[in-house]
PDB file of N, CA and C in Angstrom:
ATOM      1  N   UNK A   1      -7.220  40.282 -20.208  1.00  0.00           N
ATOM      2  CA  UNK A   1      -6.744  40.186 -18.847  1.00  0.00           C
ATOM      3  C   UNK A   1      -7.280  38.891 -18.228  1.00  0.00           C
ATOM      4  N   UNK A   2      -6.157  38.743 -17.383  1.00  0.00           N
ATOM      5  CA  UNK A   2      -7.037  36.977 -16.622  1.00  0.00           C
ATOM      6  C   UNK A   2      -6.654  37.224 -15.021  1.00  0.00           C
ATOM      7  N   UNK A   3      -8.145  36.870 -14.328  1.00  0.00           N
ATOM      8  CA  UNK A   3      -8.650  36.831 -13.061  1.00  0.00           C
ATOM      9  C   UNK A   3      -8.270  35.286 -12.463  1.00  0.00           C
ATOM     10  N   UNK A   4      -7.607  35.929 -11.025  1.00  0.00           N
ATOM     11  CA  UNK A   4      -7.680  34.304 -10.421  1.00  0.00           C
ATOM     12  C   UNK A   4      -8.785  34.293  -9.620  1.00  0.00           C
ATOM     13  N   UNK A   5      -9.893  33.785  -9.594  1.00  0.00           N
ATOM     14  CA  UNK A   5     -11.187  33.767  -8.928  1.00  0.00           C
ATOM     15  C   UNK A   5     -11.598  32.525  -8.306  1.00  0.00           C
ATOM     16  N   UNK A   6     -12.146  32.491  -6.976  1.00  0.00           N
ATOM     17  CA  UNK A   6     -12.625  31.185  -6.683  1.00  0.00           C
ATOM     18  C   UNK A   6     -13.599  30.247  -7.485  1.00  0.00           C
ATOM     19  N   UNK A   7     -13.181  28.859  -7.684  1.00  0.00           N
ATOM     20  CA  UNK A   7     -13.650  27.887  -8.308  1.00  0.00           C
ATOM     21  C   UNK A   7     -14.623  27.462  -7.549  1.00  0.00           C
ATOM     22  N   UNK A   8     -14.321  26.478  -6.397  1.00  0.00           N
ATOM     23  CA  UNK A   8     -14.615  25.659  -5.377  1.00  0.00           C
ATOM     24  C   UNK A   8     -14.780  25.956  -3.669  1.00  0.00           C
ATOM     25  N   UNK A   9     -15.413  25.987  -3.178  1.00  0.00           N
ATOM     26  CA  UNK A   9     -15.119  26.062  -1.961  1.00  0.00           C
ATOM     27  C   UNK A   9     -15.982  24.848  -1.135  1.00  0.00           C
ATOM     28  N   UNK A  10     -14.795  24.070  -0.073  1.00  0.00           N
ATOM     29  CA  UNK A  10     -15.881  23.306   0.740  1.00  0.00           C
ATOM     30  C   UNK A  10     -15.726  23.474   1.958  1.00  0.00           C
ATOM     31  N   UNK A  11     -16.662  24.049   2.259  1.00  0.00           N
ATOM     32  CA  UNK A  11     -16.930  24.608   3.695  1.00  0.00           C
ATOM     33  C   UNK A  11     -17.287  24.112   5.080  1.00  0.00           C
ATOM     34  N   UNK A  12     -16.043  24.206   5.607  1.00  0.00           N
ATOM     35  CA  UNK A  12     -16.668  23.526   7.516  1.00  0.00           C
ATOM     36  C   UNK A  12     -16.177  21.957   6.967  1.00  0.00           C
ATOM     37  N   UNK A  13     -15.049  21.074   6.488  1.00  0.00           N
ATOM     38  CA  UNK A  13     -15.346  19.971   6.837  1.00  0.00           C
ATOM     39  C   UNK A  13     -14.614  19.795   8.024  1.00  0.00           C
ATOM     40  N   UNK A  14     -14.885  18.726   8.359  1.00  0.00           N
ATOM     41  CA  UNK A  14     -13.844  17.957   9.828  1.00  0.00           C
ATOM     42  C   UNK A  14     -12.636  17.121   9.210  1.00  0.00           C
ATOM     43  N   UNK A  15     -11.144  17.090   9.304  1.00  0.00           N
ATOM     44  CA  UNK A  15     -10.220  16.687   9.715  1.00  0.00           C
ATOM     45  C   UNK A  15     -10.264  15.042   9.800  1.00  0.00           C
ATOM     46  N   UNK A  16     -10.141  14.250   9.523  1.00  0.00           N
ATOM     47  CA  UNK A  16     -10.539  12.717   9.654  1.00  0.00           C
ATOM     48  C   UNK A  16      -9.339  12.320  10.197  1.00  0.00           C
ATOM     49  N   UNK A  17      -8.177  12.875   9.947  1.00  0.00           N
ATOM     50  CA  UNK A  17      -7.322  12.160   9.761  1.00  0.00           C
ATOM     51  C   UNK A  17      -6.000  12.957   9.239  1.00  0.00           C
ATOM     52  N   UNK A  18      -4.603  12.705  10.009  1.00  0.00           N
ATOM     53  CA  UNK A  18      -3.829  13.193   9.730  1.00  0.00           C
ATOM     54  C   UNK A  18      -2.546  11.887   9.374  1.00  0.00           C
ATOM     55  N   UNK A  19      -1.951  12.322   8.450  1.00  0.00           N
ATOM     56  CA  UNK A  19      -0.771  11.230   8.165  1.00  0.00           C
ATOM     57  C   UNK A  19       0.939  11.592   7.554  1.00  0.00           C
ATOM     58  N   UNK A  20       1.898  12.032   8.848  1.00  0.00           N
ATOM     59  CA  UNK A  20       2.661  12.628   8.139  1.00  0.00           C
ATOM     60  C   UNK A  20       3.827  11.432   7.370  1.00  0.00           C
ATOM     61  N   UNK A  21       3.451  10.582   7.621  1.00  0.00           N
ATOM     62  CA  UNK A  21       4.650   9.156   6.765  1.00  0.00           C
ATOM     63  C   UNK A  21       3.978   9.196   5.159  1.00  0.00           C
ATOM     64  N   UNK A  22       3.600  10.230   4.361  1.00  0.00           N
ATOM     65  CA  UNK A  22       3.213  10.381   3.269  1.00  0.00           C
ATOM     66  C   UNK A  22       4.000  11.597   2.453  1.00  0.00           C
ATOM     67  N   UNK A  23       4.395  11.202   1.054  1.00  0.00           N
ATOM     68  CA  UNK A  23       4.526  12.254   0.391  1.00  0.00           C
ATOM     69  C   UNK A  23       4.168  13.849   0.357  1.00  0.00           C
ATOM     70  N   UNK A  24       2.791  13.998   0.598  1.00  0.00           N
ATOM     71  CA  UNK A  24       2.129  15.297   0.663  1.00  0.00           C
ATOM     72  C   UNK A  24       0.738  15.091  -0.141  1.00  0.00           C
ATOM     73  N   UNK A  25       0.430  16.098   0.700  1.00  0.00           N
ATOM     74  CA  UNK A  25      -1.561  16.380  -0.173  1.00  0.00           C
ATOM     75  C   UNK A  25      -2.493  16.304   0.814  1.00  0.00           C
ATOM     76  N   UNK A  26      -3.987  16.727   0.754  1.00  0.00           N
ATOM     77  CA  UNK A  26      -4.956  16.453   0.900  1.00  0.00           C
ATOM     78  C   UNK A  26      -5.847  15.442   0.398  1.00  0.00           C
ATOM     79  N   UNK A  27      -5.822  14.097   0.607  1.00  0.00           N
ATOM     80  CA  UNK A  27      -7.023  13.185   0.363  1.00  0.00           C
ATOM     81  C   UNK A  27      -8.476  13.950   1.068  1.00  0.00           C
ATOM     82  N   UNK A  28      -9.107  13.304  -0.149  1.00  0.00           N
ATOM     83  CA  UNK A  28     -10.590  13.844  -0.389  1.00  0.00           C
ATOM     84  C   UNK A  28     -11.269  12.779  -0.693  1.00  0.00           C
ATOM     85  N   UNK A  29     -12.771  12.471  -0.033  1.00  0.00           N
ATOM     86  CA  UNK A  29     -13.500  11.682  -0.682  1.00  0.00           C
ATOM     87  C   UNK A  29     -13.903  12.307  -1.963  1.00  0.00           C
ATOM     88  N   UNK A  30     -13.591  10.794  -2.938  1.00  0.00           N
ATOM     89  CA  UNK A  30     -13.856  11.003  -3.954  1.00  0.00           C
ATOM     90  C   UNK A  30     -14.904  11.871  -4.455  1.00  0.00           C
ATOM     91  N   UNK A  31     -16.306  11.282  -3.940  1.00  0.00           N
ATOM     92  CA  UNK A  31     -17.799  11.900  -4.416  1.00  0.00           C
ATOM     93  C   UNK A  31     -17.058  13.339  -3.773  1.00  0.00           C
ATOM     94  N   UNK A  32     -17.094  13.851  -3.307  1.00  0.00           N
ATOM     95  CA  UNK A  32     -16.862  15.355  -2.764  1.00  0.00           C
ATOM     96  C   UNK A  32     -16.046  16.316  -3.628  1.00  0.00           C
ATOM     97  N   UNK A  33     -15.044  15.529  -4.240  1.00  0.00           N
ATOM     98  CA  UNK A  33     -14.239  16.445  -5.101  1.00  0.00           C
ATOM     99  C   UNK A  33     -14.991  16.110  -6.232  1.00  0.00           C
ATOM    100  N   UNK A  34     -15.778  15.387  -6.606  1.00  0.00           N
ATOM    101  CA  UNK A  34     -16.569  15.597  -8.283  1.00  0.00           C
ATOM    102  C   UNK A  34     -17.627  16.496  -7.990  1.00  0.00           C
ATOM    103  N   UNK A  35     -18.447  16.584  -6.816  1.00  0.00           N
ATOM    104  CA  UNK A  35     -19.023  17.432  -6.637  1.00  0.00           C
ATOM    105  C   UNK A  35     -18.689  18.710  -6.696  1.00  0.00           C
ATOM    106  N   UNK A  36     -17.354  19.134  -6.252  1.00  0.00           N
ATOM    107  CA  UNK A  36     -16.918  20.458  -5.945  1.00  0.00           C
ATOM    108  C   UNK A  36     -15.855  20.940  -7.493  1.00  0.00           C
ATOM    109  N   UNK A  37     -15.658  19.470  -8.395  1.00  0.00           N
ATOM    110  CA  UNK A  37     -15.153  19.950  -9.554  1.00  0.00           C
ATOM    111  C   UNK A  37     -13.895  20.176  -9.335  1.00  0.00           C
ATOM    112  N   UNK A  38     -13.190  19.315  -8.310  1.00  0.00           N
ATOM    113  CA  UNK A  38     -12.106  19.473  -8.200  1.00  0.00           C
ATOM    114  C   UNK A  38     -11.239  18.475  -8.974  1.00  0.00           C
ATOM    115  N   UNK A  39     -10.204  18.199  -9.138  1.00  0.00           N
ATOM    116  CA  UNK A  39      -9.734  17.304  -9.856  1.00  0.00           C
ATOM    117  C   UNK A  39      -8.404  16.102  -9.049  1.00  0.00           C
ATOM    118  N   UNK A  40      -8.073  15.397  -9.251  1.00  0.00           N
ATOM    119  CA  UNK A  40      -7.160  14.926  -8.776  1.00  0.00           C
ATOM    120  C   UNK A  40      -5.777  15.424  -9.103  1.00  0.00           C
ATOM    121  N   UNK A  41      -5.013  15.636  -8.177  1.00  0.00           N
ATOM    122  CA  UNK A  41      -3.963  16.687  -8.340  1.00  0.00           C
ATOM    123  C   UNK A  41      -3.857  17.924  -8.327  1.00  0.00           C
ATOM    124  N   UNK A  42      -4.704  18.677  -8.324  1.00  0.00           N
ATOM    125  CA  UNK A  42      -5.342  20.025  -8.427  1.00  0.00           C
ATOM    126  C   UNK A  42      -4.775  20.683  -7.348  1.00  0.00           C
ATOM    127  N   UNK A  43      -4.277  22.282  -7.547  1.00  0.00           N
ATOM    128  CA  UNK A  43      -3.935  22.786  -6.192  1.00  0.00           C
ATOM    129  C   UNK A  43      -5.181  22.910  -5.569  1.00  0.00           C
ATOM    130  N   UNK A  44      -5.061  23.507  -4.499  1.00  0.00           N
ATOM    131  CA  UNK A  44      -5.793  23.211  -3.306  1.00  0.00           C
ATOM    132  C   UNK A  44      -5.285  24.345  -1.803  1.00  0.00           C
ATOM    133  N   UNK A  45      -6.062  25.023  -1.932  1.00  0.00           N
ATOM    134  CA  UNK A  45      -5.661  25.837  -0.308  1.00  0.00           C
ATOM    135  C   UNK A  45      -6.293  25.342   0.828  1.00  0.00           C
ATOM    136  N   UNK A  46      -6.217  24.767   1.717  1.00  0.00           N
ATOM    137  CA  UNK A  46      -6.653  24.691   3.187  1.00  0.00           C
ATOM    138  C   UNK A  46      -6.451  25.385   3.906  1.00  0.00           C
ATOM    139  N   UNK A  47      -7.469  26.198   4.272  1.00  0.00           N
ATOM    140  CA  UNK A  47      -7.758  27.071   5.886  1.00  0.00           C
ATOM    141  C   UNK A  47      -8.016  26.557   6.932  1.00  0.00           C
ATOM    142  N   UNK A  48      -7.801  26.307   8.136  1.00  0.00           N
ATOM    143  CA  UNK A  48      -7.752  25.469   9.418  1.00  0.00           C
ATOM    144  C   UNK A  48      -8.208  26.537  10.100  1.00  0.00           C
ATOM    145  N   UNK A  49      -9.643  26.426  10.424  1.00  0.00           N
ATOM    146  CA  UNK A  49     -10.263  27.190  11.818  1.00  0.00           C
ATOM    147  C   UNK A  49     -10.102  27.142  12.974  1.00  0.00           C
ATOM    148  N   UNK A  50      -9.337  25.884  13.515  1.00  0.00           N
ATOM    149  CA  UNK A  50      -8.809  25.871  14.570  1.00  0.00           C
ATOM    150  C   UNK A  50      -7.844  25.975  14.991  1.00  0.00           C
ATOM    151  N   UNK A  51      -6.799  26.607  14.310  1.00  0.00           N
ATOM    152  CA  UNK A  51      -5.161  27.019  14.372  1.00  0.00           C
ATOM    153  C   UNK A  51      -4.544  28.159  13.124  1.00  0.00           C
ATOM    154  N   UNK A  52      -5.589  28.931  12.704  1.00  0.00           N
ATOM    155  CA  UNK A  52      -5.152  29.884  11.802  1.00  0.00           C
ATOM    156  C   UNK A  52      -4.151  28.941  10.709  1.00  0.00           C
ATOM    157  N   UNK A  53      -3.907  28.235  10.448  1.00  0.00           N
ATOM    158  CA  UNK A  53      -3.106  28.005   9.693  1.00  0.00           C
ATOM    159  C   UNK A  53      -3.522  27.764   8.240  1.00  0.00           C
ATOM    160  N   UNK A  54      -2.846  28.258   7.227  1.00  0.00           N
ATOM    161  CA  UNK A  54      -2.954  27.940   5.772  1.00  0.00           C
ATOM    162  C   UNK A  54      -1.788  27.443   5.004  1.00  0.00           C
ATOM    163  N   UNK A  55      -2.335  26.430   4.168  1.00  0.00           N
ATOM    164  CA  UNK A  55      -1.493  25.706   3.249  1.00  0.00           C
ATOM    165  C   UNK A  55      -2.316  25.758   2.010  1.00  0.00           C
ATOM    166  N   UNK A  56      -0.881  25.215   1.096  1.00  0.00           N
ATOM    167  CA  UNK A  56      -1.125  24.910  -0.377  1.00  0.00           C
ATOM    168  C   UNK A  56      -0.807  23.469  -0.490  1.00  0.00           C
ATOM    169  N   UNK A  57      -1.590  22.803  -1.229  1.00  0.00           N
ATOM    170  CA  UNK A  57      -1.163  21.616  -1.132  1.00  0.00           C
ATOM    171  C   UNK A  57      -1.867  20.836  -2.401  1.00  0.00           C
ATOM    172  N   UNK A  58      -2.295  19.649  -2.906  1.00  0.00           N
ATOM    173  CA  UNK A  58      -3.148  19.495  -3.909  1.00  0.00           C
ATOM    174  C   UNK A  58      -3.945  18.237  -3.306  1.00  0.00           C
ATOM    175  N   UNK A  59      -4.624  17.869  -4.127  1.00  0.00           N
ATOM    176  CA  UNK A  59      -5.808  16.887  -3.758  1.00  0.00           C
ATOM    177  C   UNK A  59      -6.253  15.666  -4.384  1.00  0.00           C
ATOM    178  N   UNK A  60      -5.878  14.774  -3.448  1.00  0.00           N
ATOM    179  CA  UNK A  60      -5.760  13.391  -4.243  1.00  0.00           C
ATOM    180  C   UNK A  60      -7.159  12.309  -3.297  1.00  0.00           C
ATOM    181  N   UNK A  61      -7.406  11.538  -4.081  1.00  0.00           N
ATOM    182  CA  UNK A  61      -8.793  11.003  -4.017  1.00  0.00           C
ATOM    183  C   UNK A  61      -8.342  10.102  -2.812  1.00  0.00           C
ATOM    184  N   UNK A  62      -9.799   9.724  -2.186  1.00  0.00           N
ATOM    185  CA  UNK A  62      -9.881   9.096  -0.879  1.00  0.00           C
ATOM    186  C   UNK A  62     -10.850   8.462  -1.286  1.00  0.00           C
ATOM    187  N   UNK A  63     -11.382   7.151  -1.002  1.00  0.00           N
ATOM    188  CA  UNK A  63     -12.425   6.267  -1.625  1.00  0.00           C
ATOM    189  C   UNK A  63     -14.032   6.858  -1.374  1.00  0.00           C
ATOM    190  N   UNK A  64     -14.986   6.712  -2.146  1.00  0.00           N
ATOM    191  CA  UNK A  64     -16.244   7.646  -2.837  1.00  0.00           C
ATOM    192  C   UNK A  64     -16.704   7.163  -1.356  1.00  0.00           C
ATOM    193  N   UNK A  65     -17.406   8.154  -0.461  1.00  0.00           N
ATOM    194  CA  UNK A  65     -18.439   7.721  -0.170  1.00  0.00           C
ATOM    195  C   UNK A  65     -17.650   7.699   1.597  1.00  0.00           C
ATOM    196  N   UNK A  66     -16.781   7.968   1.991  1.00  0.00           N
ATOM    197  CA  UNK A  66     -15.703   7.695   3.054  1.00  0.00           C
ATOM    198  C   UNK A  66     -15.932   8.824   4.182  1.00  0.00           C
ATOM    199  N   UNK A  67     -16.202   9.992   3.810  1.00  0.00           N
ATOM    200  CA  UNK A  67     -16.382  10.909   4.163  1.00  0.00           C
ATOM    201  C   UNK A  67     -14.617  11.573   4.263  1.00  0.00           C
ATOM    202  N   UNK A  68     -13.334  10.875   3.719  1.00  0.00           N
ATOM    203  CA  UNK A  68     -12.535  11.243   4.094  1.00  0.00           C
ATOM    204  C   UNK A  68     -12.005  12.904   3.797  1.00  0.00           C
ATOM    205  N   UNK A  69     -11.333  13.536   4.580  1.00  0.00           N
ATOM    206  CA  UNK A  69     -10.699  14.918   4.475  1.00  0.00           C
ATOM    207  C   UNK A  69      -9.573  14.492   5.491  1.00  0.00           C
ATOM    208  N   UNK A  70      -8.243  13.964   4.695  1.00  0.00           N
ATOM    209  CA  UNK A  70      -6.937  14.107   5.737  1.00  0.00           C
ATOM    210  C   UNK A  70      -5.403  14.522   5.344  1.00  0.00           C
ATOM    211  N   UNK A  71      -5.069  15.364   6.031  1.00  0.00           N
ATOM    212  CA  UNK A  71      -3.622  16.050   5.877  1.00  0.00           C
ATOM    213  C   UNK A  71      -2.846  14.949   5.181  1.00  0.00           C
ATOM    214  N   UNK A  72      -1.770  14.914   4.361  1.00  0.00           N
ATOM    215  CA  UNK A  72      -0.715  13.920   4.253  1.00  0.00           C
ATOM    216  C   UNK A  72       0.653  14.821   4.449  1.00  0.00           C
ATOM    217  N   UNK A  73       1.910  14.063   4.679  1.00  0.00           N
ATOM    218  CA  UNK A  73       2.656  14.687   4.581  1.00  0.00           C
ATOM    219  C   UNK A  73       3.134  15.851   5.661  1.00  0.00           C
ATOM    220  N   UNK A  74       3.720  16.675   4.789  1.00  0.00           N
ATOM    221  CA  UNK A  74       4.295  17.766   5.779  1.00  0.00           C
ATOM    222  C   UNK A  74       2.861  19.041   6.388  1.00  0.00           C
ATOM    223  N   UNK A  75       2.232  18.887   5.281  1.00  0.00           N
ATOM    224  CA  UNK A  75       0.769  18.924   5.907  1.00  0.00           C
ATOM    225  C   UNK A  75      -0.022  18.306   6.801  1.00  0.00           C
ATOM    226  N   UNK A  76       0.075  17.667   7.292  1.00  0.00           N
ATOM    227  CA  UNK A  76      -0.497  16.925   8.415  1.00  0.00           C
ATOM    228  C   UNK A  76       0.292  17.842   9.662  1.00  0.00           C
ATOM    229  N   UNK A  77       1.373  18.284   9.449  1.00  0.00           N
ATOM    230  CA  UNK A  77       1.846  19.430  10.505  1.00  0.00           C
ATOM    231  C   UNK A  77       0.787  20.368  10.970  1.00  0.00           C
ATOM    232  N   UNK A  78      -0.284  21.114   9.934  1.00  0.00           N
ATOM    233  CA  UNK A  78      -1.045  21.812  10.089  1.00  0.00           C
ATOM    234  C   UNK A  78      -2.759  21.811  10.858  1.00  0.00           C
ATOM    235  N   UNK A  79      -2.213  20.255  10.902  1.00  0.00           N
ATOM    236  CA  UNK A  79      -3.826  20.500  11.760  1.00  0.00           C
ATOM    237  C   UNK A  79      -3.555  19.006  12.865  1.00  0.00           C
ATOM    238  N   UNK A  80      -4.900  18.930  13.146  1.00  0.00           N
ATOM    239  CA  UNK A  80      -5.280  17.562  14.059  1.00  0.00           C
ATOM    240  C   UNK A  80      -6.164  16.832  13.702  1.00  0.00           C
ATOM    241  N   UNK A  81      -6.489  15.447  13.977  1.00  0.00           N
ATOM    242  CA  UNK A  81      -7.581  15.071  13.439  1.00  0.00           C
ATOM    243  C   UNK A  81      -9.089  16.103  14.276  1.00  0.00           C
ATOM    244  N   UNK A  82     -10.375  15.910  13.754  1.00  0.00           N
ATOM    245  CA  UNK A  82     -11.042  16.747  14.473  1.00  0.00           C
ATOM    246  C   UNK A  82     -11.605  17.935  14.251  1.00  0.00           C
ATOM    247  N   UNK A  83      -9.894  19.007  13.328  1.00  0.00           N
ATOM    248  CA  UNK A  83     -10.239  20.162  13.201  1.00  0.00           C
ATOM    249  C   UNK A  83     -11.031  20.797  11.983  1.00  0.00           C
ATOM    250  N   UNK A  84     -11.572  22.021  12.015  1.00  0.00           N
ATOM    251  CA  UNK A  84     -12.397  21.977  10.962  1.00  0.00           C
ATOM    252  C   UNK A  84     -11.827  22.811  10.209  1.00  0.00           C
ATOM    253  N   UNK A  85     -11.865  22.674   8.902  1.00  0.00           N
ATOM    254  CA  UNK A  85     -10.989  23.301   7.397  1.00  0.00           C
ATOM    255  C   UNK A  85     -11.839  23.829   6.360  1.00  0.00           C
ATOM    256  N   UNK A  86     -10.952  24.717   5.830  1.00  0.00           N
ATOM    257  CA  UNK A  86     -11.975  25.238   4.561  1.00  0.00           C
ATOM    258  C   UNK A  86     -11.240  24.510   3.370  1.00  0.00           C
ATOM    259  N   UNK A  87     -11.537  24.190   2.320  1.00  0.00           N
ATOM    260  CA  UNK A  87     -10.516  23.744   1.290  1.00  0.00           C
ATOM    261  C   UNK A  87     -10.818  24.857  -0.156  1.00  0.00           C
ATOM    262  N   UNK A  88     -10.505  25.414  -0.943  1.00  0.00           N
ATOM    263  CA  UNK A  88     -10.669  26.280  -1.857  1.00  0.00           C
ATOM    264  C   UNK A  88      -9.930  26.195  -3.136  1.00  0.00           C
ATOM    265  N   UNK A  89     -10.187  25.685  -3.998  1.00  0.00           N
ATOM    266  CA  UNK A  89      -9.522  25.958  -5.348  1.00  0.00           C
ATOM    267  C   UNK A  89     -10.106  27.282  -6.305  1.00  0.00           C
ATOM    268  N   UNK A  90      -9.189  27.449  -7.189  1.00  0.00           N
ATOM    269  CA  UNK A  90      -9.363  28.430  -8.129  1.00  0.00           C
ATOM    270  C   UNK A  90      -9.443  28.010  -9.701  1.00  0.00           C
ATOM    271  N   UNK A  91      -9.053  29.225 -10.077  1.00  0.00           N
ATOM    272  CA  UNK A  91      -9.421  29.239 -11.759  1.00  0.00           C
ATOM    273  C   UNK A  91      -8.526  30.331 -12.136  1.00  0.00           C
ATOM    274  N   UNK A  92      -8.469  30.246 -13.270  1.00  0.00           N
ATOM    275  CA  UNK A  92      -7.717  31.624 -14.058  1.00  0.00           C
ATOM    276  C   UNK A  92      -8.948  31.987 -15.300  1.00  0.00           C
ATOM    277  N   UNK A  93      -9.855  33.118 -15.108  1.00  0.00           N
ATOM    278  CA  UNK A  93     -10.709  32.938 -15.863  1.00  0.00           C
ATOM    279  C   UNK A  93     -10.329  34.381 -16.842  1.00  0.00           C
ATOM    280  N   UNK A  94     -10.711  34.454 -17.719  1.00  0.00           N
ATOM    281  CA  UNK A  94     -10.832  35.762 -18.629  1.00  0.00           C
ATOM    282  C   UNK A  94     -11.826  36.904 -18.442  1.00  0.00           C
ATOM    283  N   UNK A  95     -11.692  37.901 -19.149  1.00  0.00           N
ATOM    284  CA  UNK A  95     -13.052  39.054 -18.662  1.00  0.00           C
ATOM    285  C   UNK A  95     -14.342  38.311 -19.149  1.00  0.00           C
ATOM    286  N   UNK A  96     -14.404  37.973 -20.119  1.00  0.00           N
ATOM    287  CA  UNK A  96     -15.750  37.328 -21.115  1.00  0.00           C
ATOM    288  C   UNK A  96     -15.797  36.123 -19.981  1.00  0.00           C
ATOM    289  N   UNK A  97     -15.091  34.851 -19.256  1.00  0.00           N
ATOM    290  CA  UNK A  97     -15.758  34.306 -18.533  1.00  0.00           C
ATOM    291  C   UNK A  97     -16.470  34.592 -17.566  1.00  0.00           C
ATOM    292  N   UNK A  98     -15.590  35.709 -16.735  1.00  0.00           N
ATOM    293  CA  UNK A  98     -16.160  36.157 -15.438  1.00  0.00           C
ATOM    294  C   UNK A  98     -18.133  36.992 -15.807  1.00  0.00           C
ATOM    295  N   UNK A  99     -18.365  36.493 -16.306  1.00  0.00           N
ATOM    296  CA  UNK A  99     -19.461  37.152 -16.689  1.00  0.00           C
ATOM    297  C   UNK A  99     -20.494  35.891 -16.037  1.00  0.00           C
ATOM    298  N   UNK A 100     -20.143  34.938 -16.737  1.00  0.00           N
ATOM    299  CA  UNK A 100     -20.675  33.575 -16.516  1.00  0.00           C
ATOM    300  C   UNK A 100     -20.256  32.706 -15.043  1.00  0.00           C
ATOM    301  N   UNK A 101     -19.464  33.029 -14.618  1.00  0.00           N
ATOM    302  CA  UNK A 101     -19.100  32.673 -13.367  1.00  0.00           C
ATOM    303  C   UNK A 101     -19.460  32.191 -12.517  1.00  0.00           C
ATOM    304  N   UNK A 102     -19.705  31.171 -11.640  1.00  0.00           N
ATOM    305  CA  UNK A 102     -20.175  30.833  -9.770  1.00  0.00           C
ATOM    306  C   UNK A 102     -19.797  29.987  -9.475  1.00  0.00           C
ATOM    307  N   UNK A 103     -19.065  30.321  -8.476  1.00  0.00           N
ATOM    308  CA  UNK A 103     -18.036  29.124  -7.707  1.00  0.00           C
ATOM    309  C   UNK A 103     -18.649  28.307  -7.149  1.00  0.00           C
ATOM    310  N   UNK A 104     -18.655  27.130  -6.891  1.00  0.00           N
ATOM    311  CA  UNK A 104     -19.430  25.947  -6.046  1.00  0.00           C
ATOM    312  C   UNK A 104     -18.861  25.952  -4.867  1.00  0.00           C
ATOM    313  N   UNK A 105     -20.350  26.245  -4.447  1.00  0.00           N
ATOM    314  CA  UNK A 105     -19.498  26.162  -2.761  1.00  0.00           C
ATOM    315  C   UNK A 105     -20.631  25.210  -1.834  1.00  0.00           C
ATOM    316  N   UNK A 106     -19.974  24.156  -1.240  1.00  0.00           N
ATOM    317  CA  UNK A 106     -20.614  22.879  -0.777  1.00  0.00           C
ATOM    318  C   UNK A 106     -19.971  22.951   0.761  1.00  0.00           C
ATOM    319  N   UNK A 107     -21.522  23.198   1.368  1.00  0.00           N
ATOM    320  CA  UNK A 107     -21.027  23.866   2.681  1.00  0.00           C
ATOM    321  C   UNK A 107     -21.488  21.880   3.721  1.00  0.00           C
ATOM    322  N   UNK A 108     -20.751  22.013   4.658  1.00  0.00           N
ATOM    323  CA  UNK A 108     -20.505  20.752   5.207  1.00  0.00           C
ATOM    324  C   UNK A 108     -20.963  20.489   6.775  1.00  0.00           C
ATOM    325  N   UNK A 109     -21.416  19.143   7.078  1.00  0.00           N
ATOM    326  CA  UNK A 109     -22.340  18.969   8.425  1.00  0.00           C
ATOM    327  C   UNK A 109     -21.154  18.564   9.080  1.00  0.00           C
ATOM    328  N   UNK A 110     -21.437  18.458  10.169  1.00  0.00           N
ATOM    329  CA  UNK A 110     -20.041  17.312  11.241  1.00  0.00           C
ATOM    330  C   UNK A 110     -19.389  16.345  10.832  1.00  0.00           C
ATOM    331  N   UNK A 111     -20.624  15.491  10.037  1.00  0.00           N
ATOM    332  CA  UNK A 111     -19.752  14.255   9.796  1.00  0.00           C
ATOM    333  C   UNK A 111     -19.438  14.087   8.547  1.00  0.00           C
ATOM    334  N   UNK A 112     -18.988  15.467   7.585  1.00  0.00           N
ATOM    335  CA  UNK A 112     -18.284  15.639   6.074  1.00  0.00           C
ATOM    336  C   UNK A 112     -19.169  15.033   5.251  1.00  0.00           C
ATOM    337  N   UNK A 113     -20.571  15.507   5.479  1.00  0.00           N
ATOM    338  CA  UNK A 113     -21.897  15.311   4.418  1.00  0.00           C
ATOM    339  C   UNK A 113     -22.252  16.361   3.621  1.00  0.00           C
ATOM    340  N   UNK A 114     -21.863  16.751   2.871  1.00  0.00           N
ATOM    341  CA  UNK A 114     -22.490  18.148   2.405  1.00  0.00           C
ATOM    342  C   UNK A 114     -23.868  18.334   2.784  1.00  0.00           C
ATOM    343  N   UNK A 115     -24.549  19.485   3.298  1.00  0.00           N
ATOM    344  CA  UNK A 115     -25.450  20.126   3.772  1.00  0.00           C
ATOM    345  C   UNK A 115     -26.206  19.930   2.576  1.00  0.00           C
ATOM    346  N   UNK A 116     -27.858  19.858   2.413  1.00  0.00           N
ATOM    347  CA  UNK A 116     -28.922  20.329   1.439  1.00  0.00           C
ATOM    348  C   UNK A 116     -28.506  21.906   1.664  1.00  0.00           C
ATOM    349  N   UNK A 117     -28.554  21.886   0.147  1.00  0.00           N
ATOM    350  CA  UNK A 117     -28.388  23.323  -0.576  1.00  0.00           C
ATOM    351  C   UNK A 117     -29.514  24.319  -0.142  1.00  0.00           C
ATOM    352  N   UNK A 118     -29.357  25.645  -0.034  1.00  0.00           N
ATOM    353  CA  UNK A 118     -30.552  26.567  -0.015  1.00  0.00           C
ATOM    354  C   UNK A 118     -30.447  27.775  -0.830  1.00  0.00           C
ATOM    355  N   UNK A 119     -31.743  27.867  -1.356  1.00  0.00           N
ATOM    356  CA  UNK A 119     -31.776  28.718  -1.999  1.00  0.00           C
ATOM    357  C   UNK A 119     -32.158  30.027  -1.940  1.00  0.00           C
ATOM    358  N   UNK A 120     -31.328  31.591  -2.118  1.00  0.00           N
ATOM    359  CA  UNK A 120     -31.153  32.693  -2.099  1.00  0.00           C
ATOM    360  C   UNK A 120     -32.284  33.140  -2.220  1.00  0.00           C
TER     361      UNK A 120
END
């Protein structure tokens, strides 16, 4: 049997930037999606805390180090610059993986820094 289970989660970033004269996607600073193991092209869910809204969309790189997180496309419908988002990818894992399992989850300051980690 195969589980769709969370991969990734990055938590609380801010909105940088919205651009609907684009194809579609979520740009991501680079460093952020290697951190979170995301990939370029990769689906991608965005949750918007400040307008209930959710999309699917995928995730294409924004230069390392930028702090960028911005709508493209018909996605950029879904938010404002400003607002704060969850972004979440998955996995399709098996019973024998889910054993081994833990999603990375890289929780985020105001200005799209990932937070120092703490430990449980």
């Amino acid at each position: 049997m195969q589980h769709i289970m969370l991969k990734a989660k990055i938590h609380r970033a801010t909105l940088t930037g919205v651009e609907p004269d684009y194809e579609g996607s979520i740009a991501l600073d680079r460093t952020l999606m290697k951190r979170a193991g995301i990939l370029p092209f990769e689906q991608v869910h965005v949750l918007n805390l400040n307008n209930g809204a959710r999309l699917i969309t995928y995730a294409i790189e924004a230069p390392a180090g930028s702090g960028t997180v911005m709508l493209n496309g018909p996605a950029a419908r879904q938010g404002l610059q400003g607002d704060v988002v969850v972004i979440l990818s998955y996995a399709l894992l098996s019973d024998a993986e889910l054993r081994q399992h833990k999603p990375t989850v890289i929780l985020m300051d105001a200005k799209n820094r990932p937070r120092p980690s703490r430990k449980a």
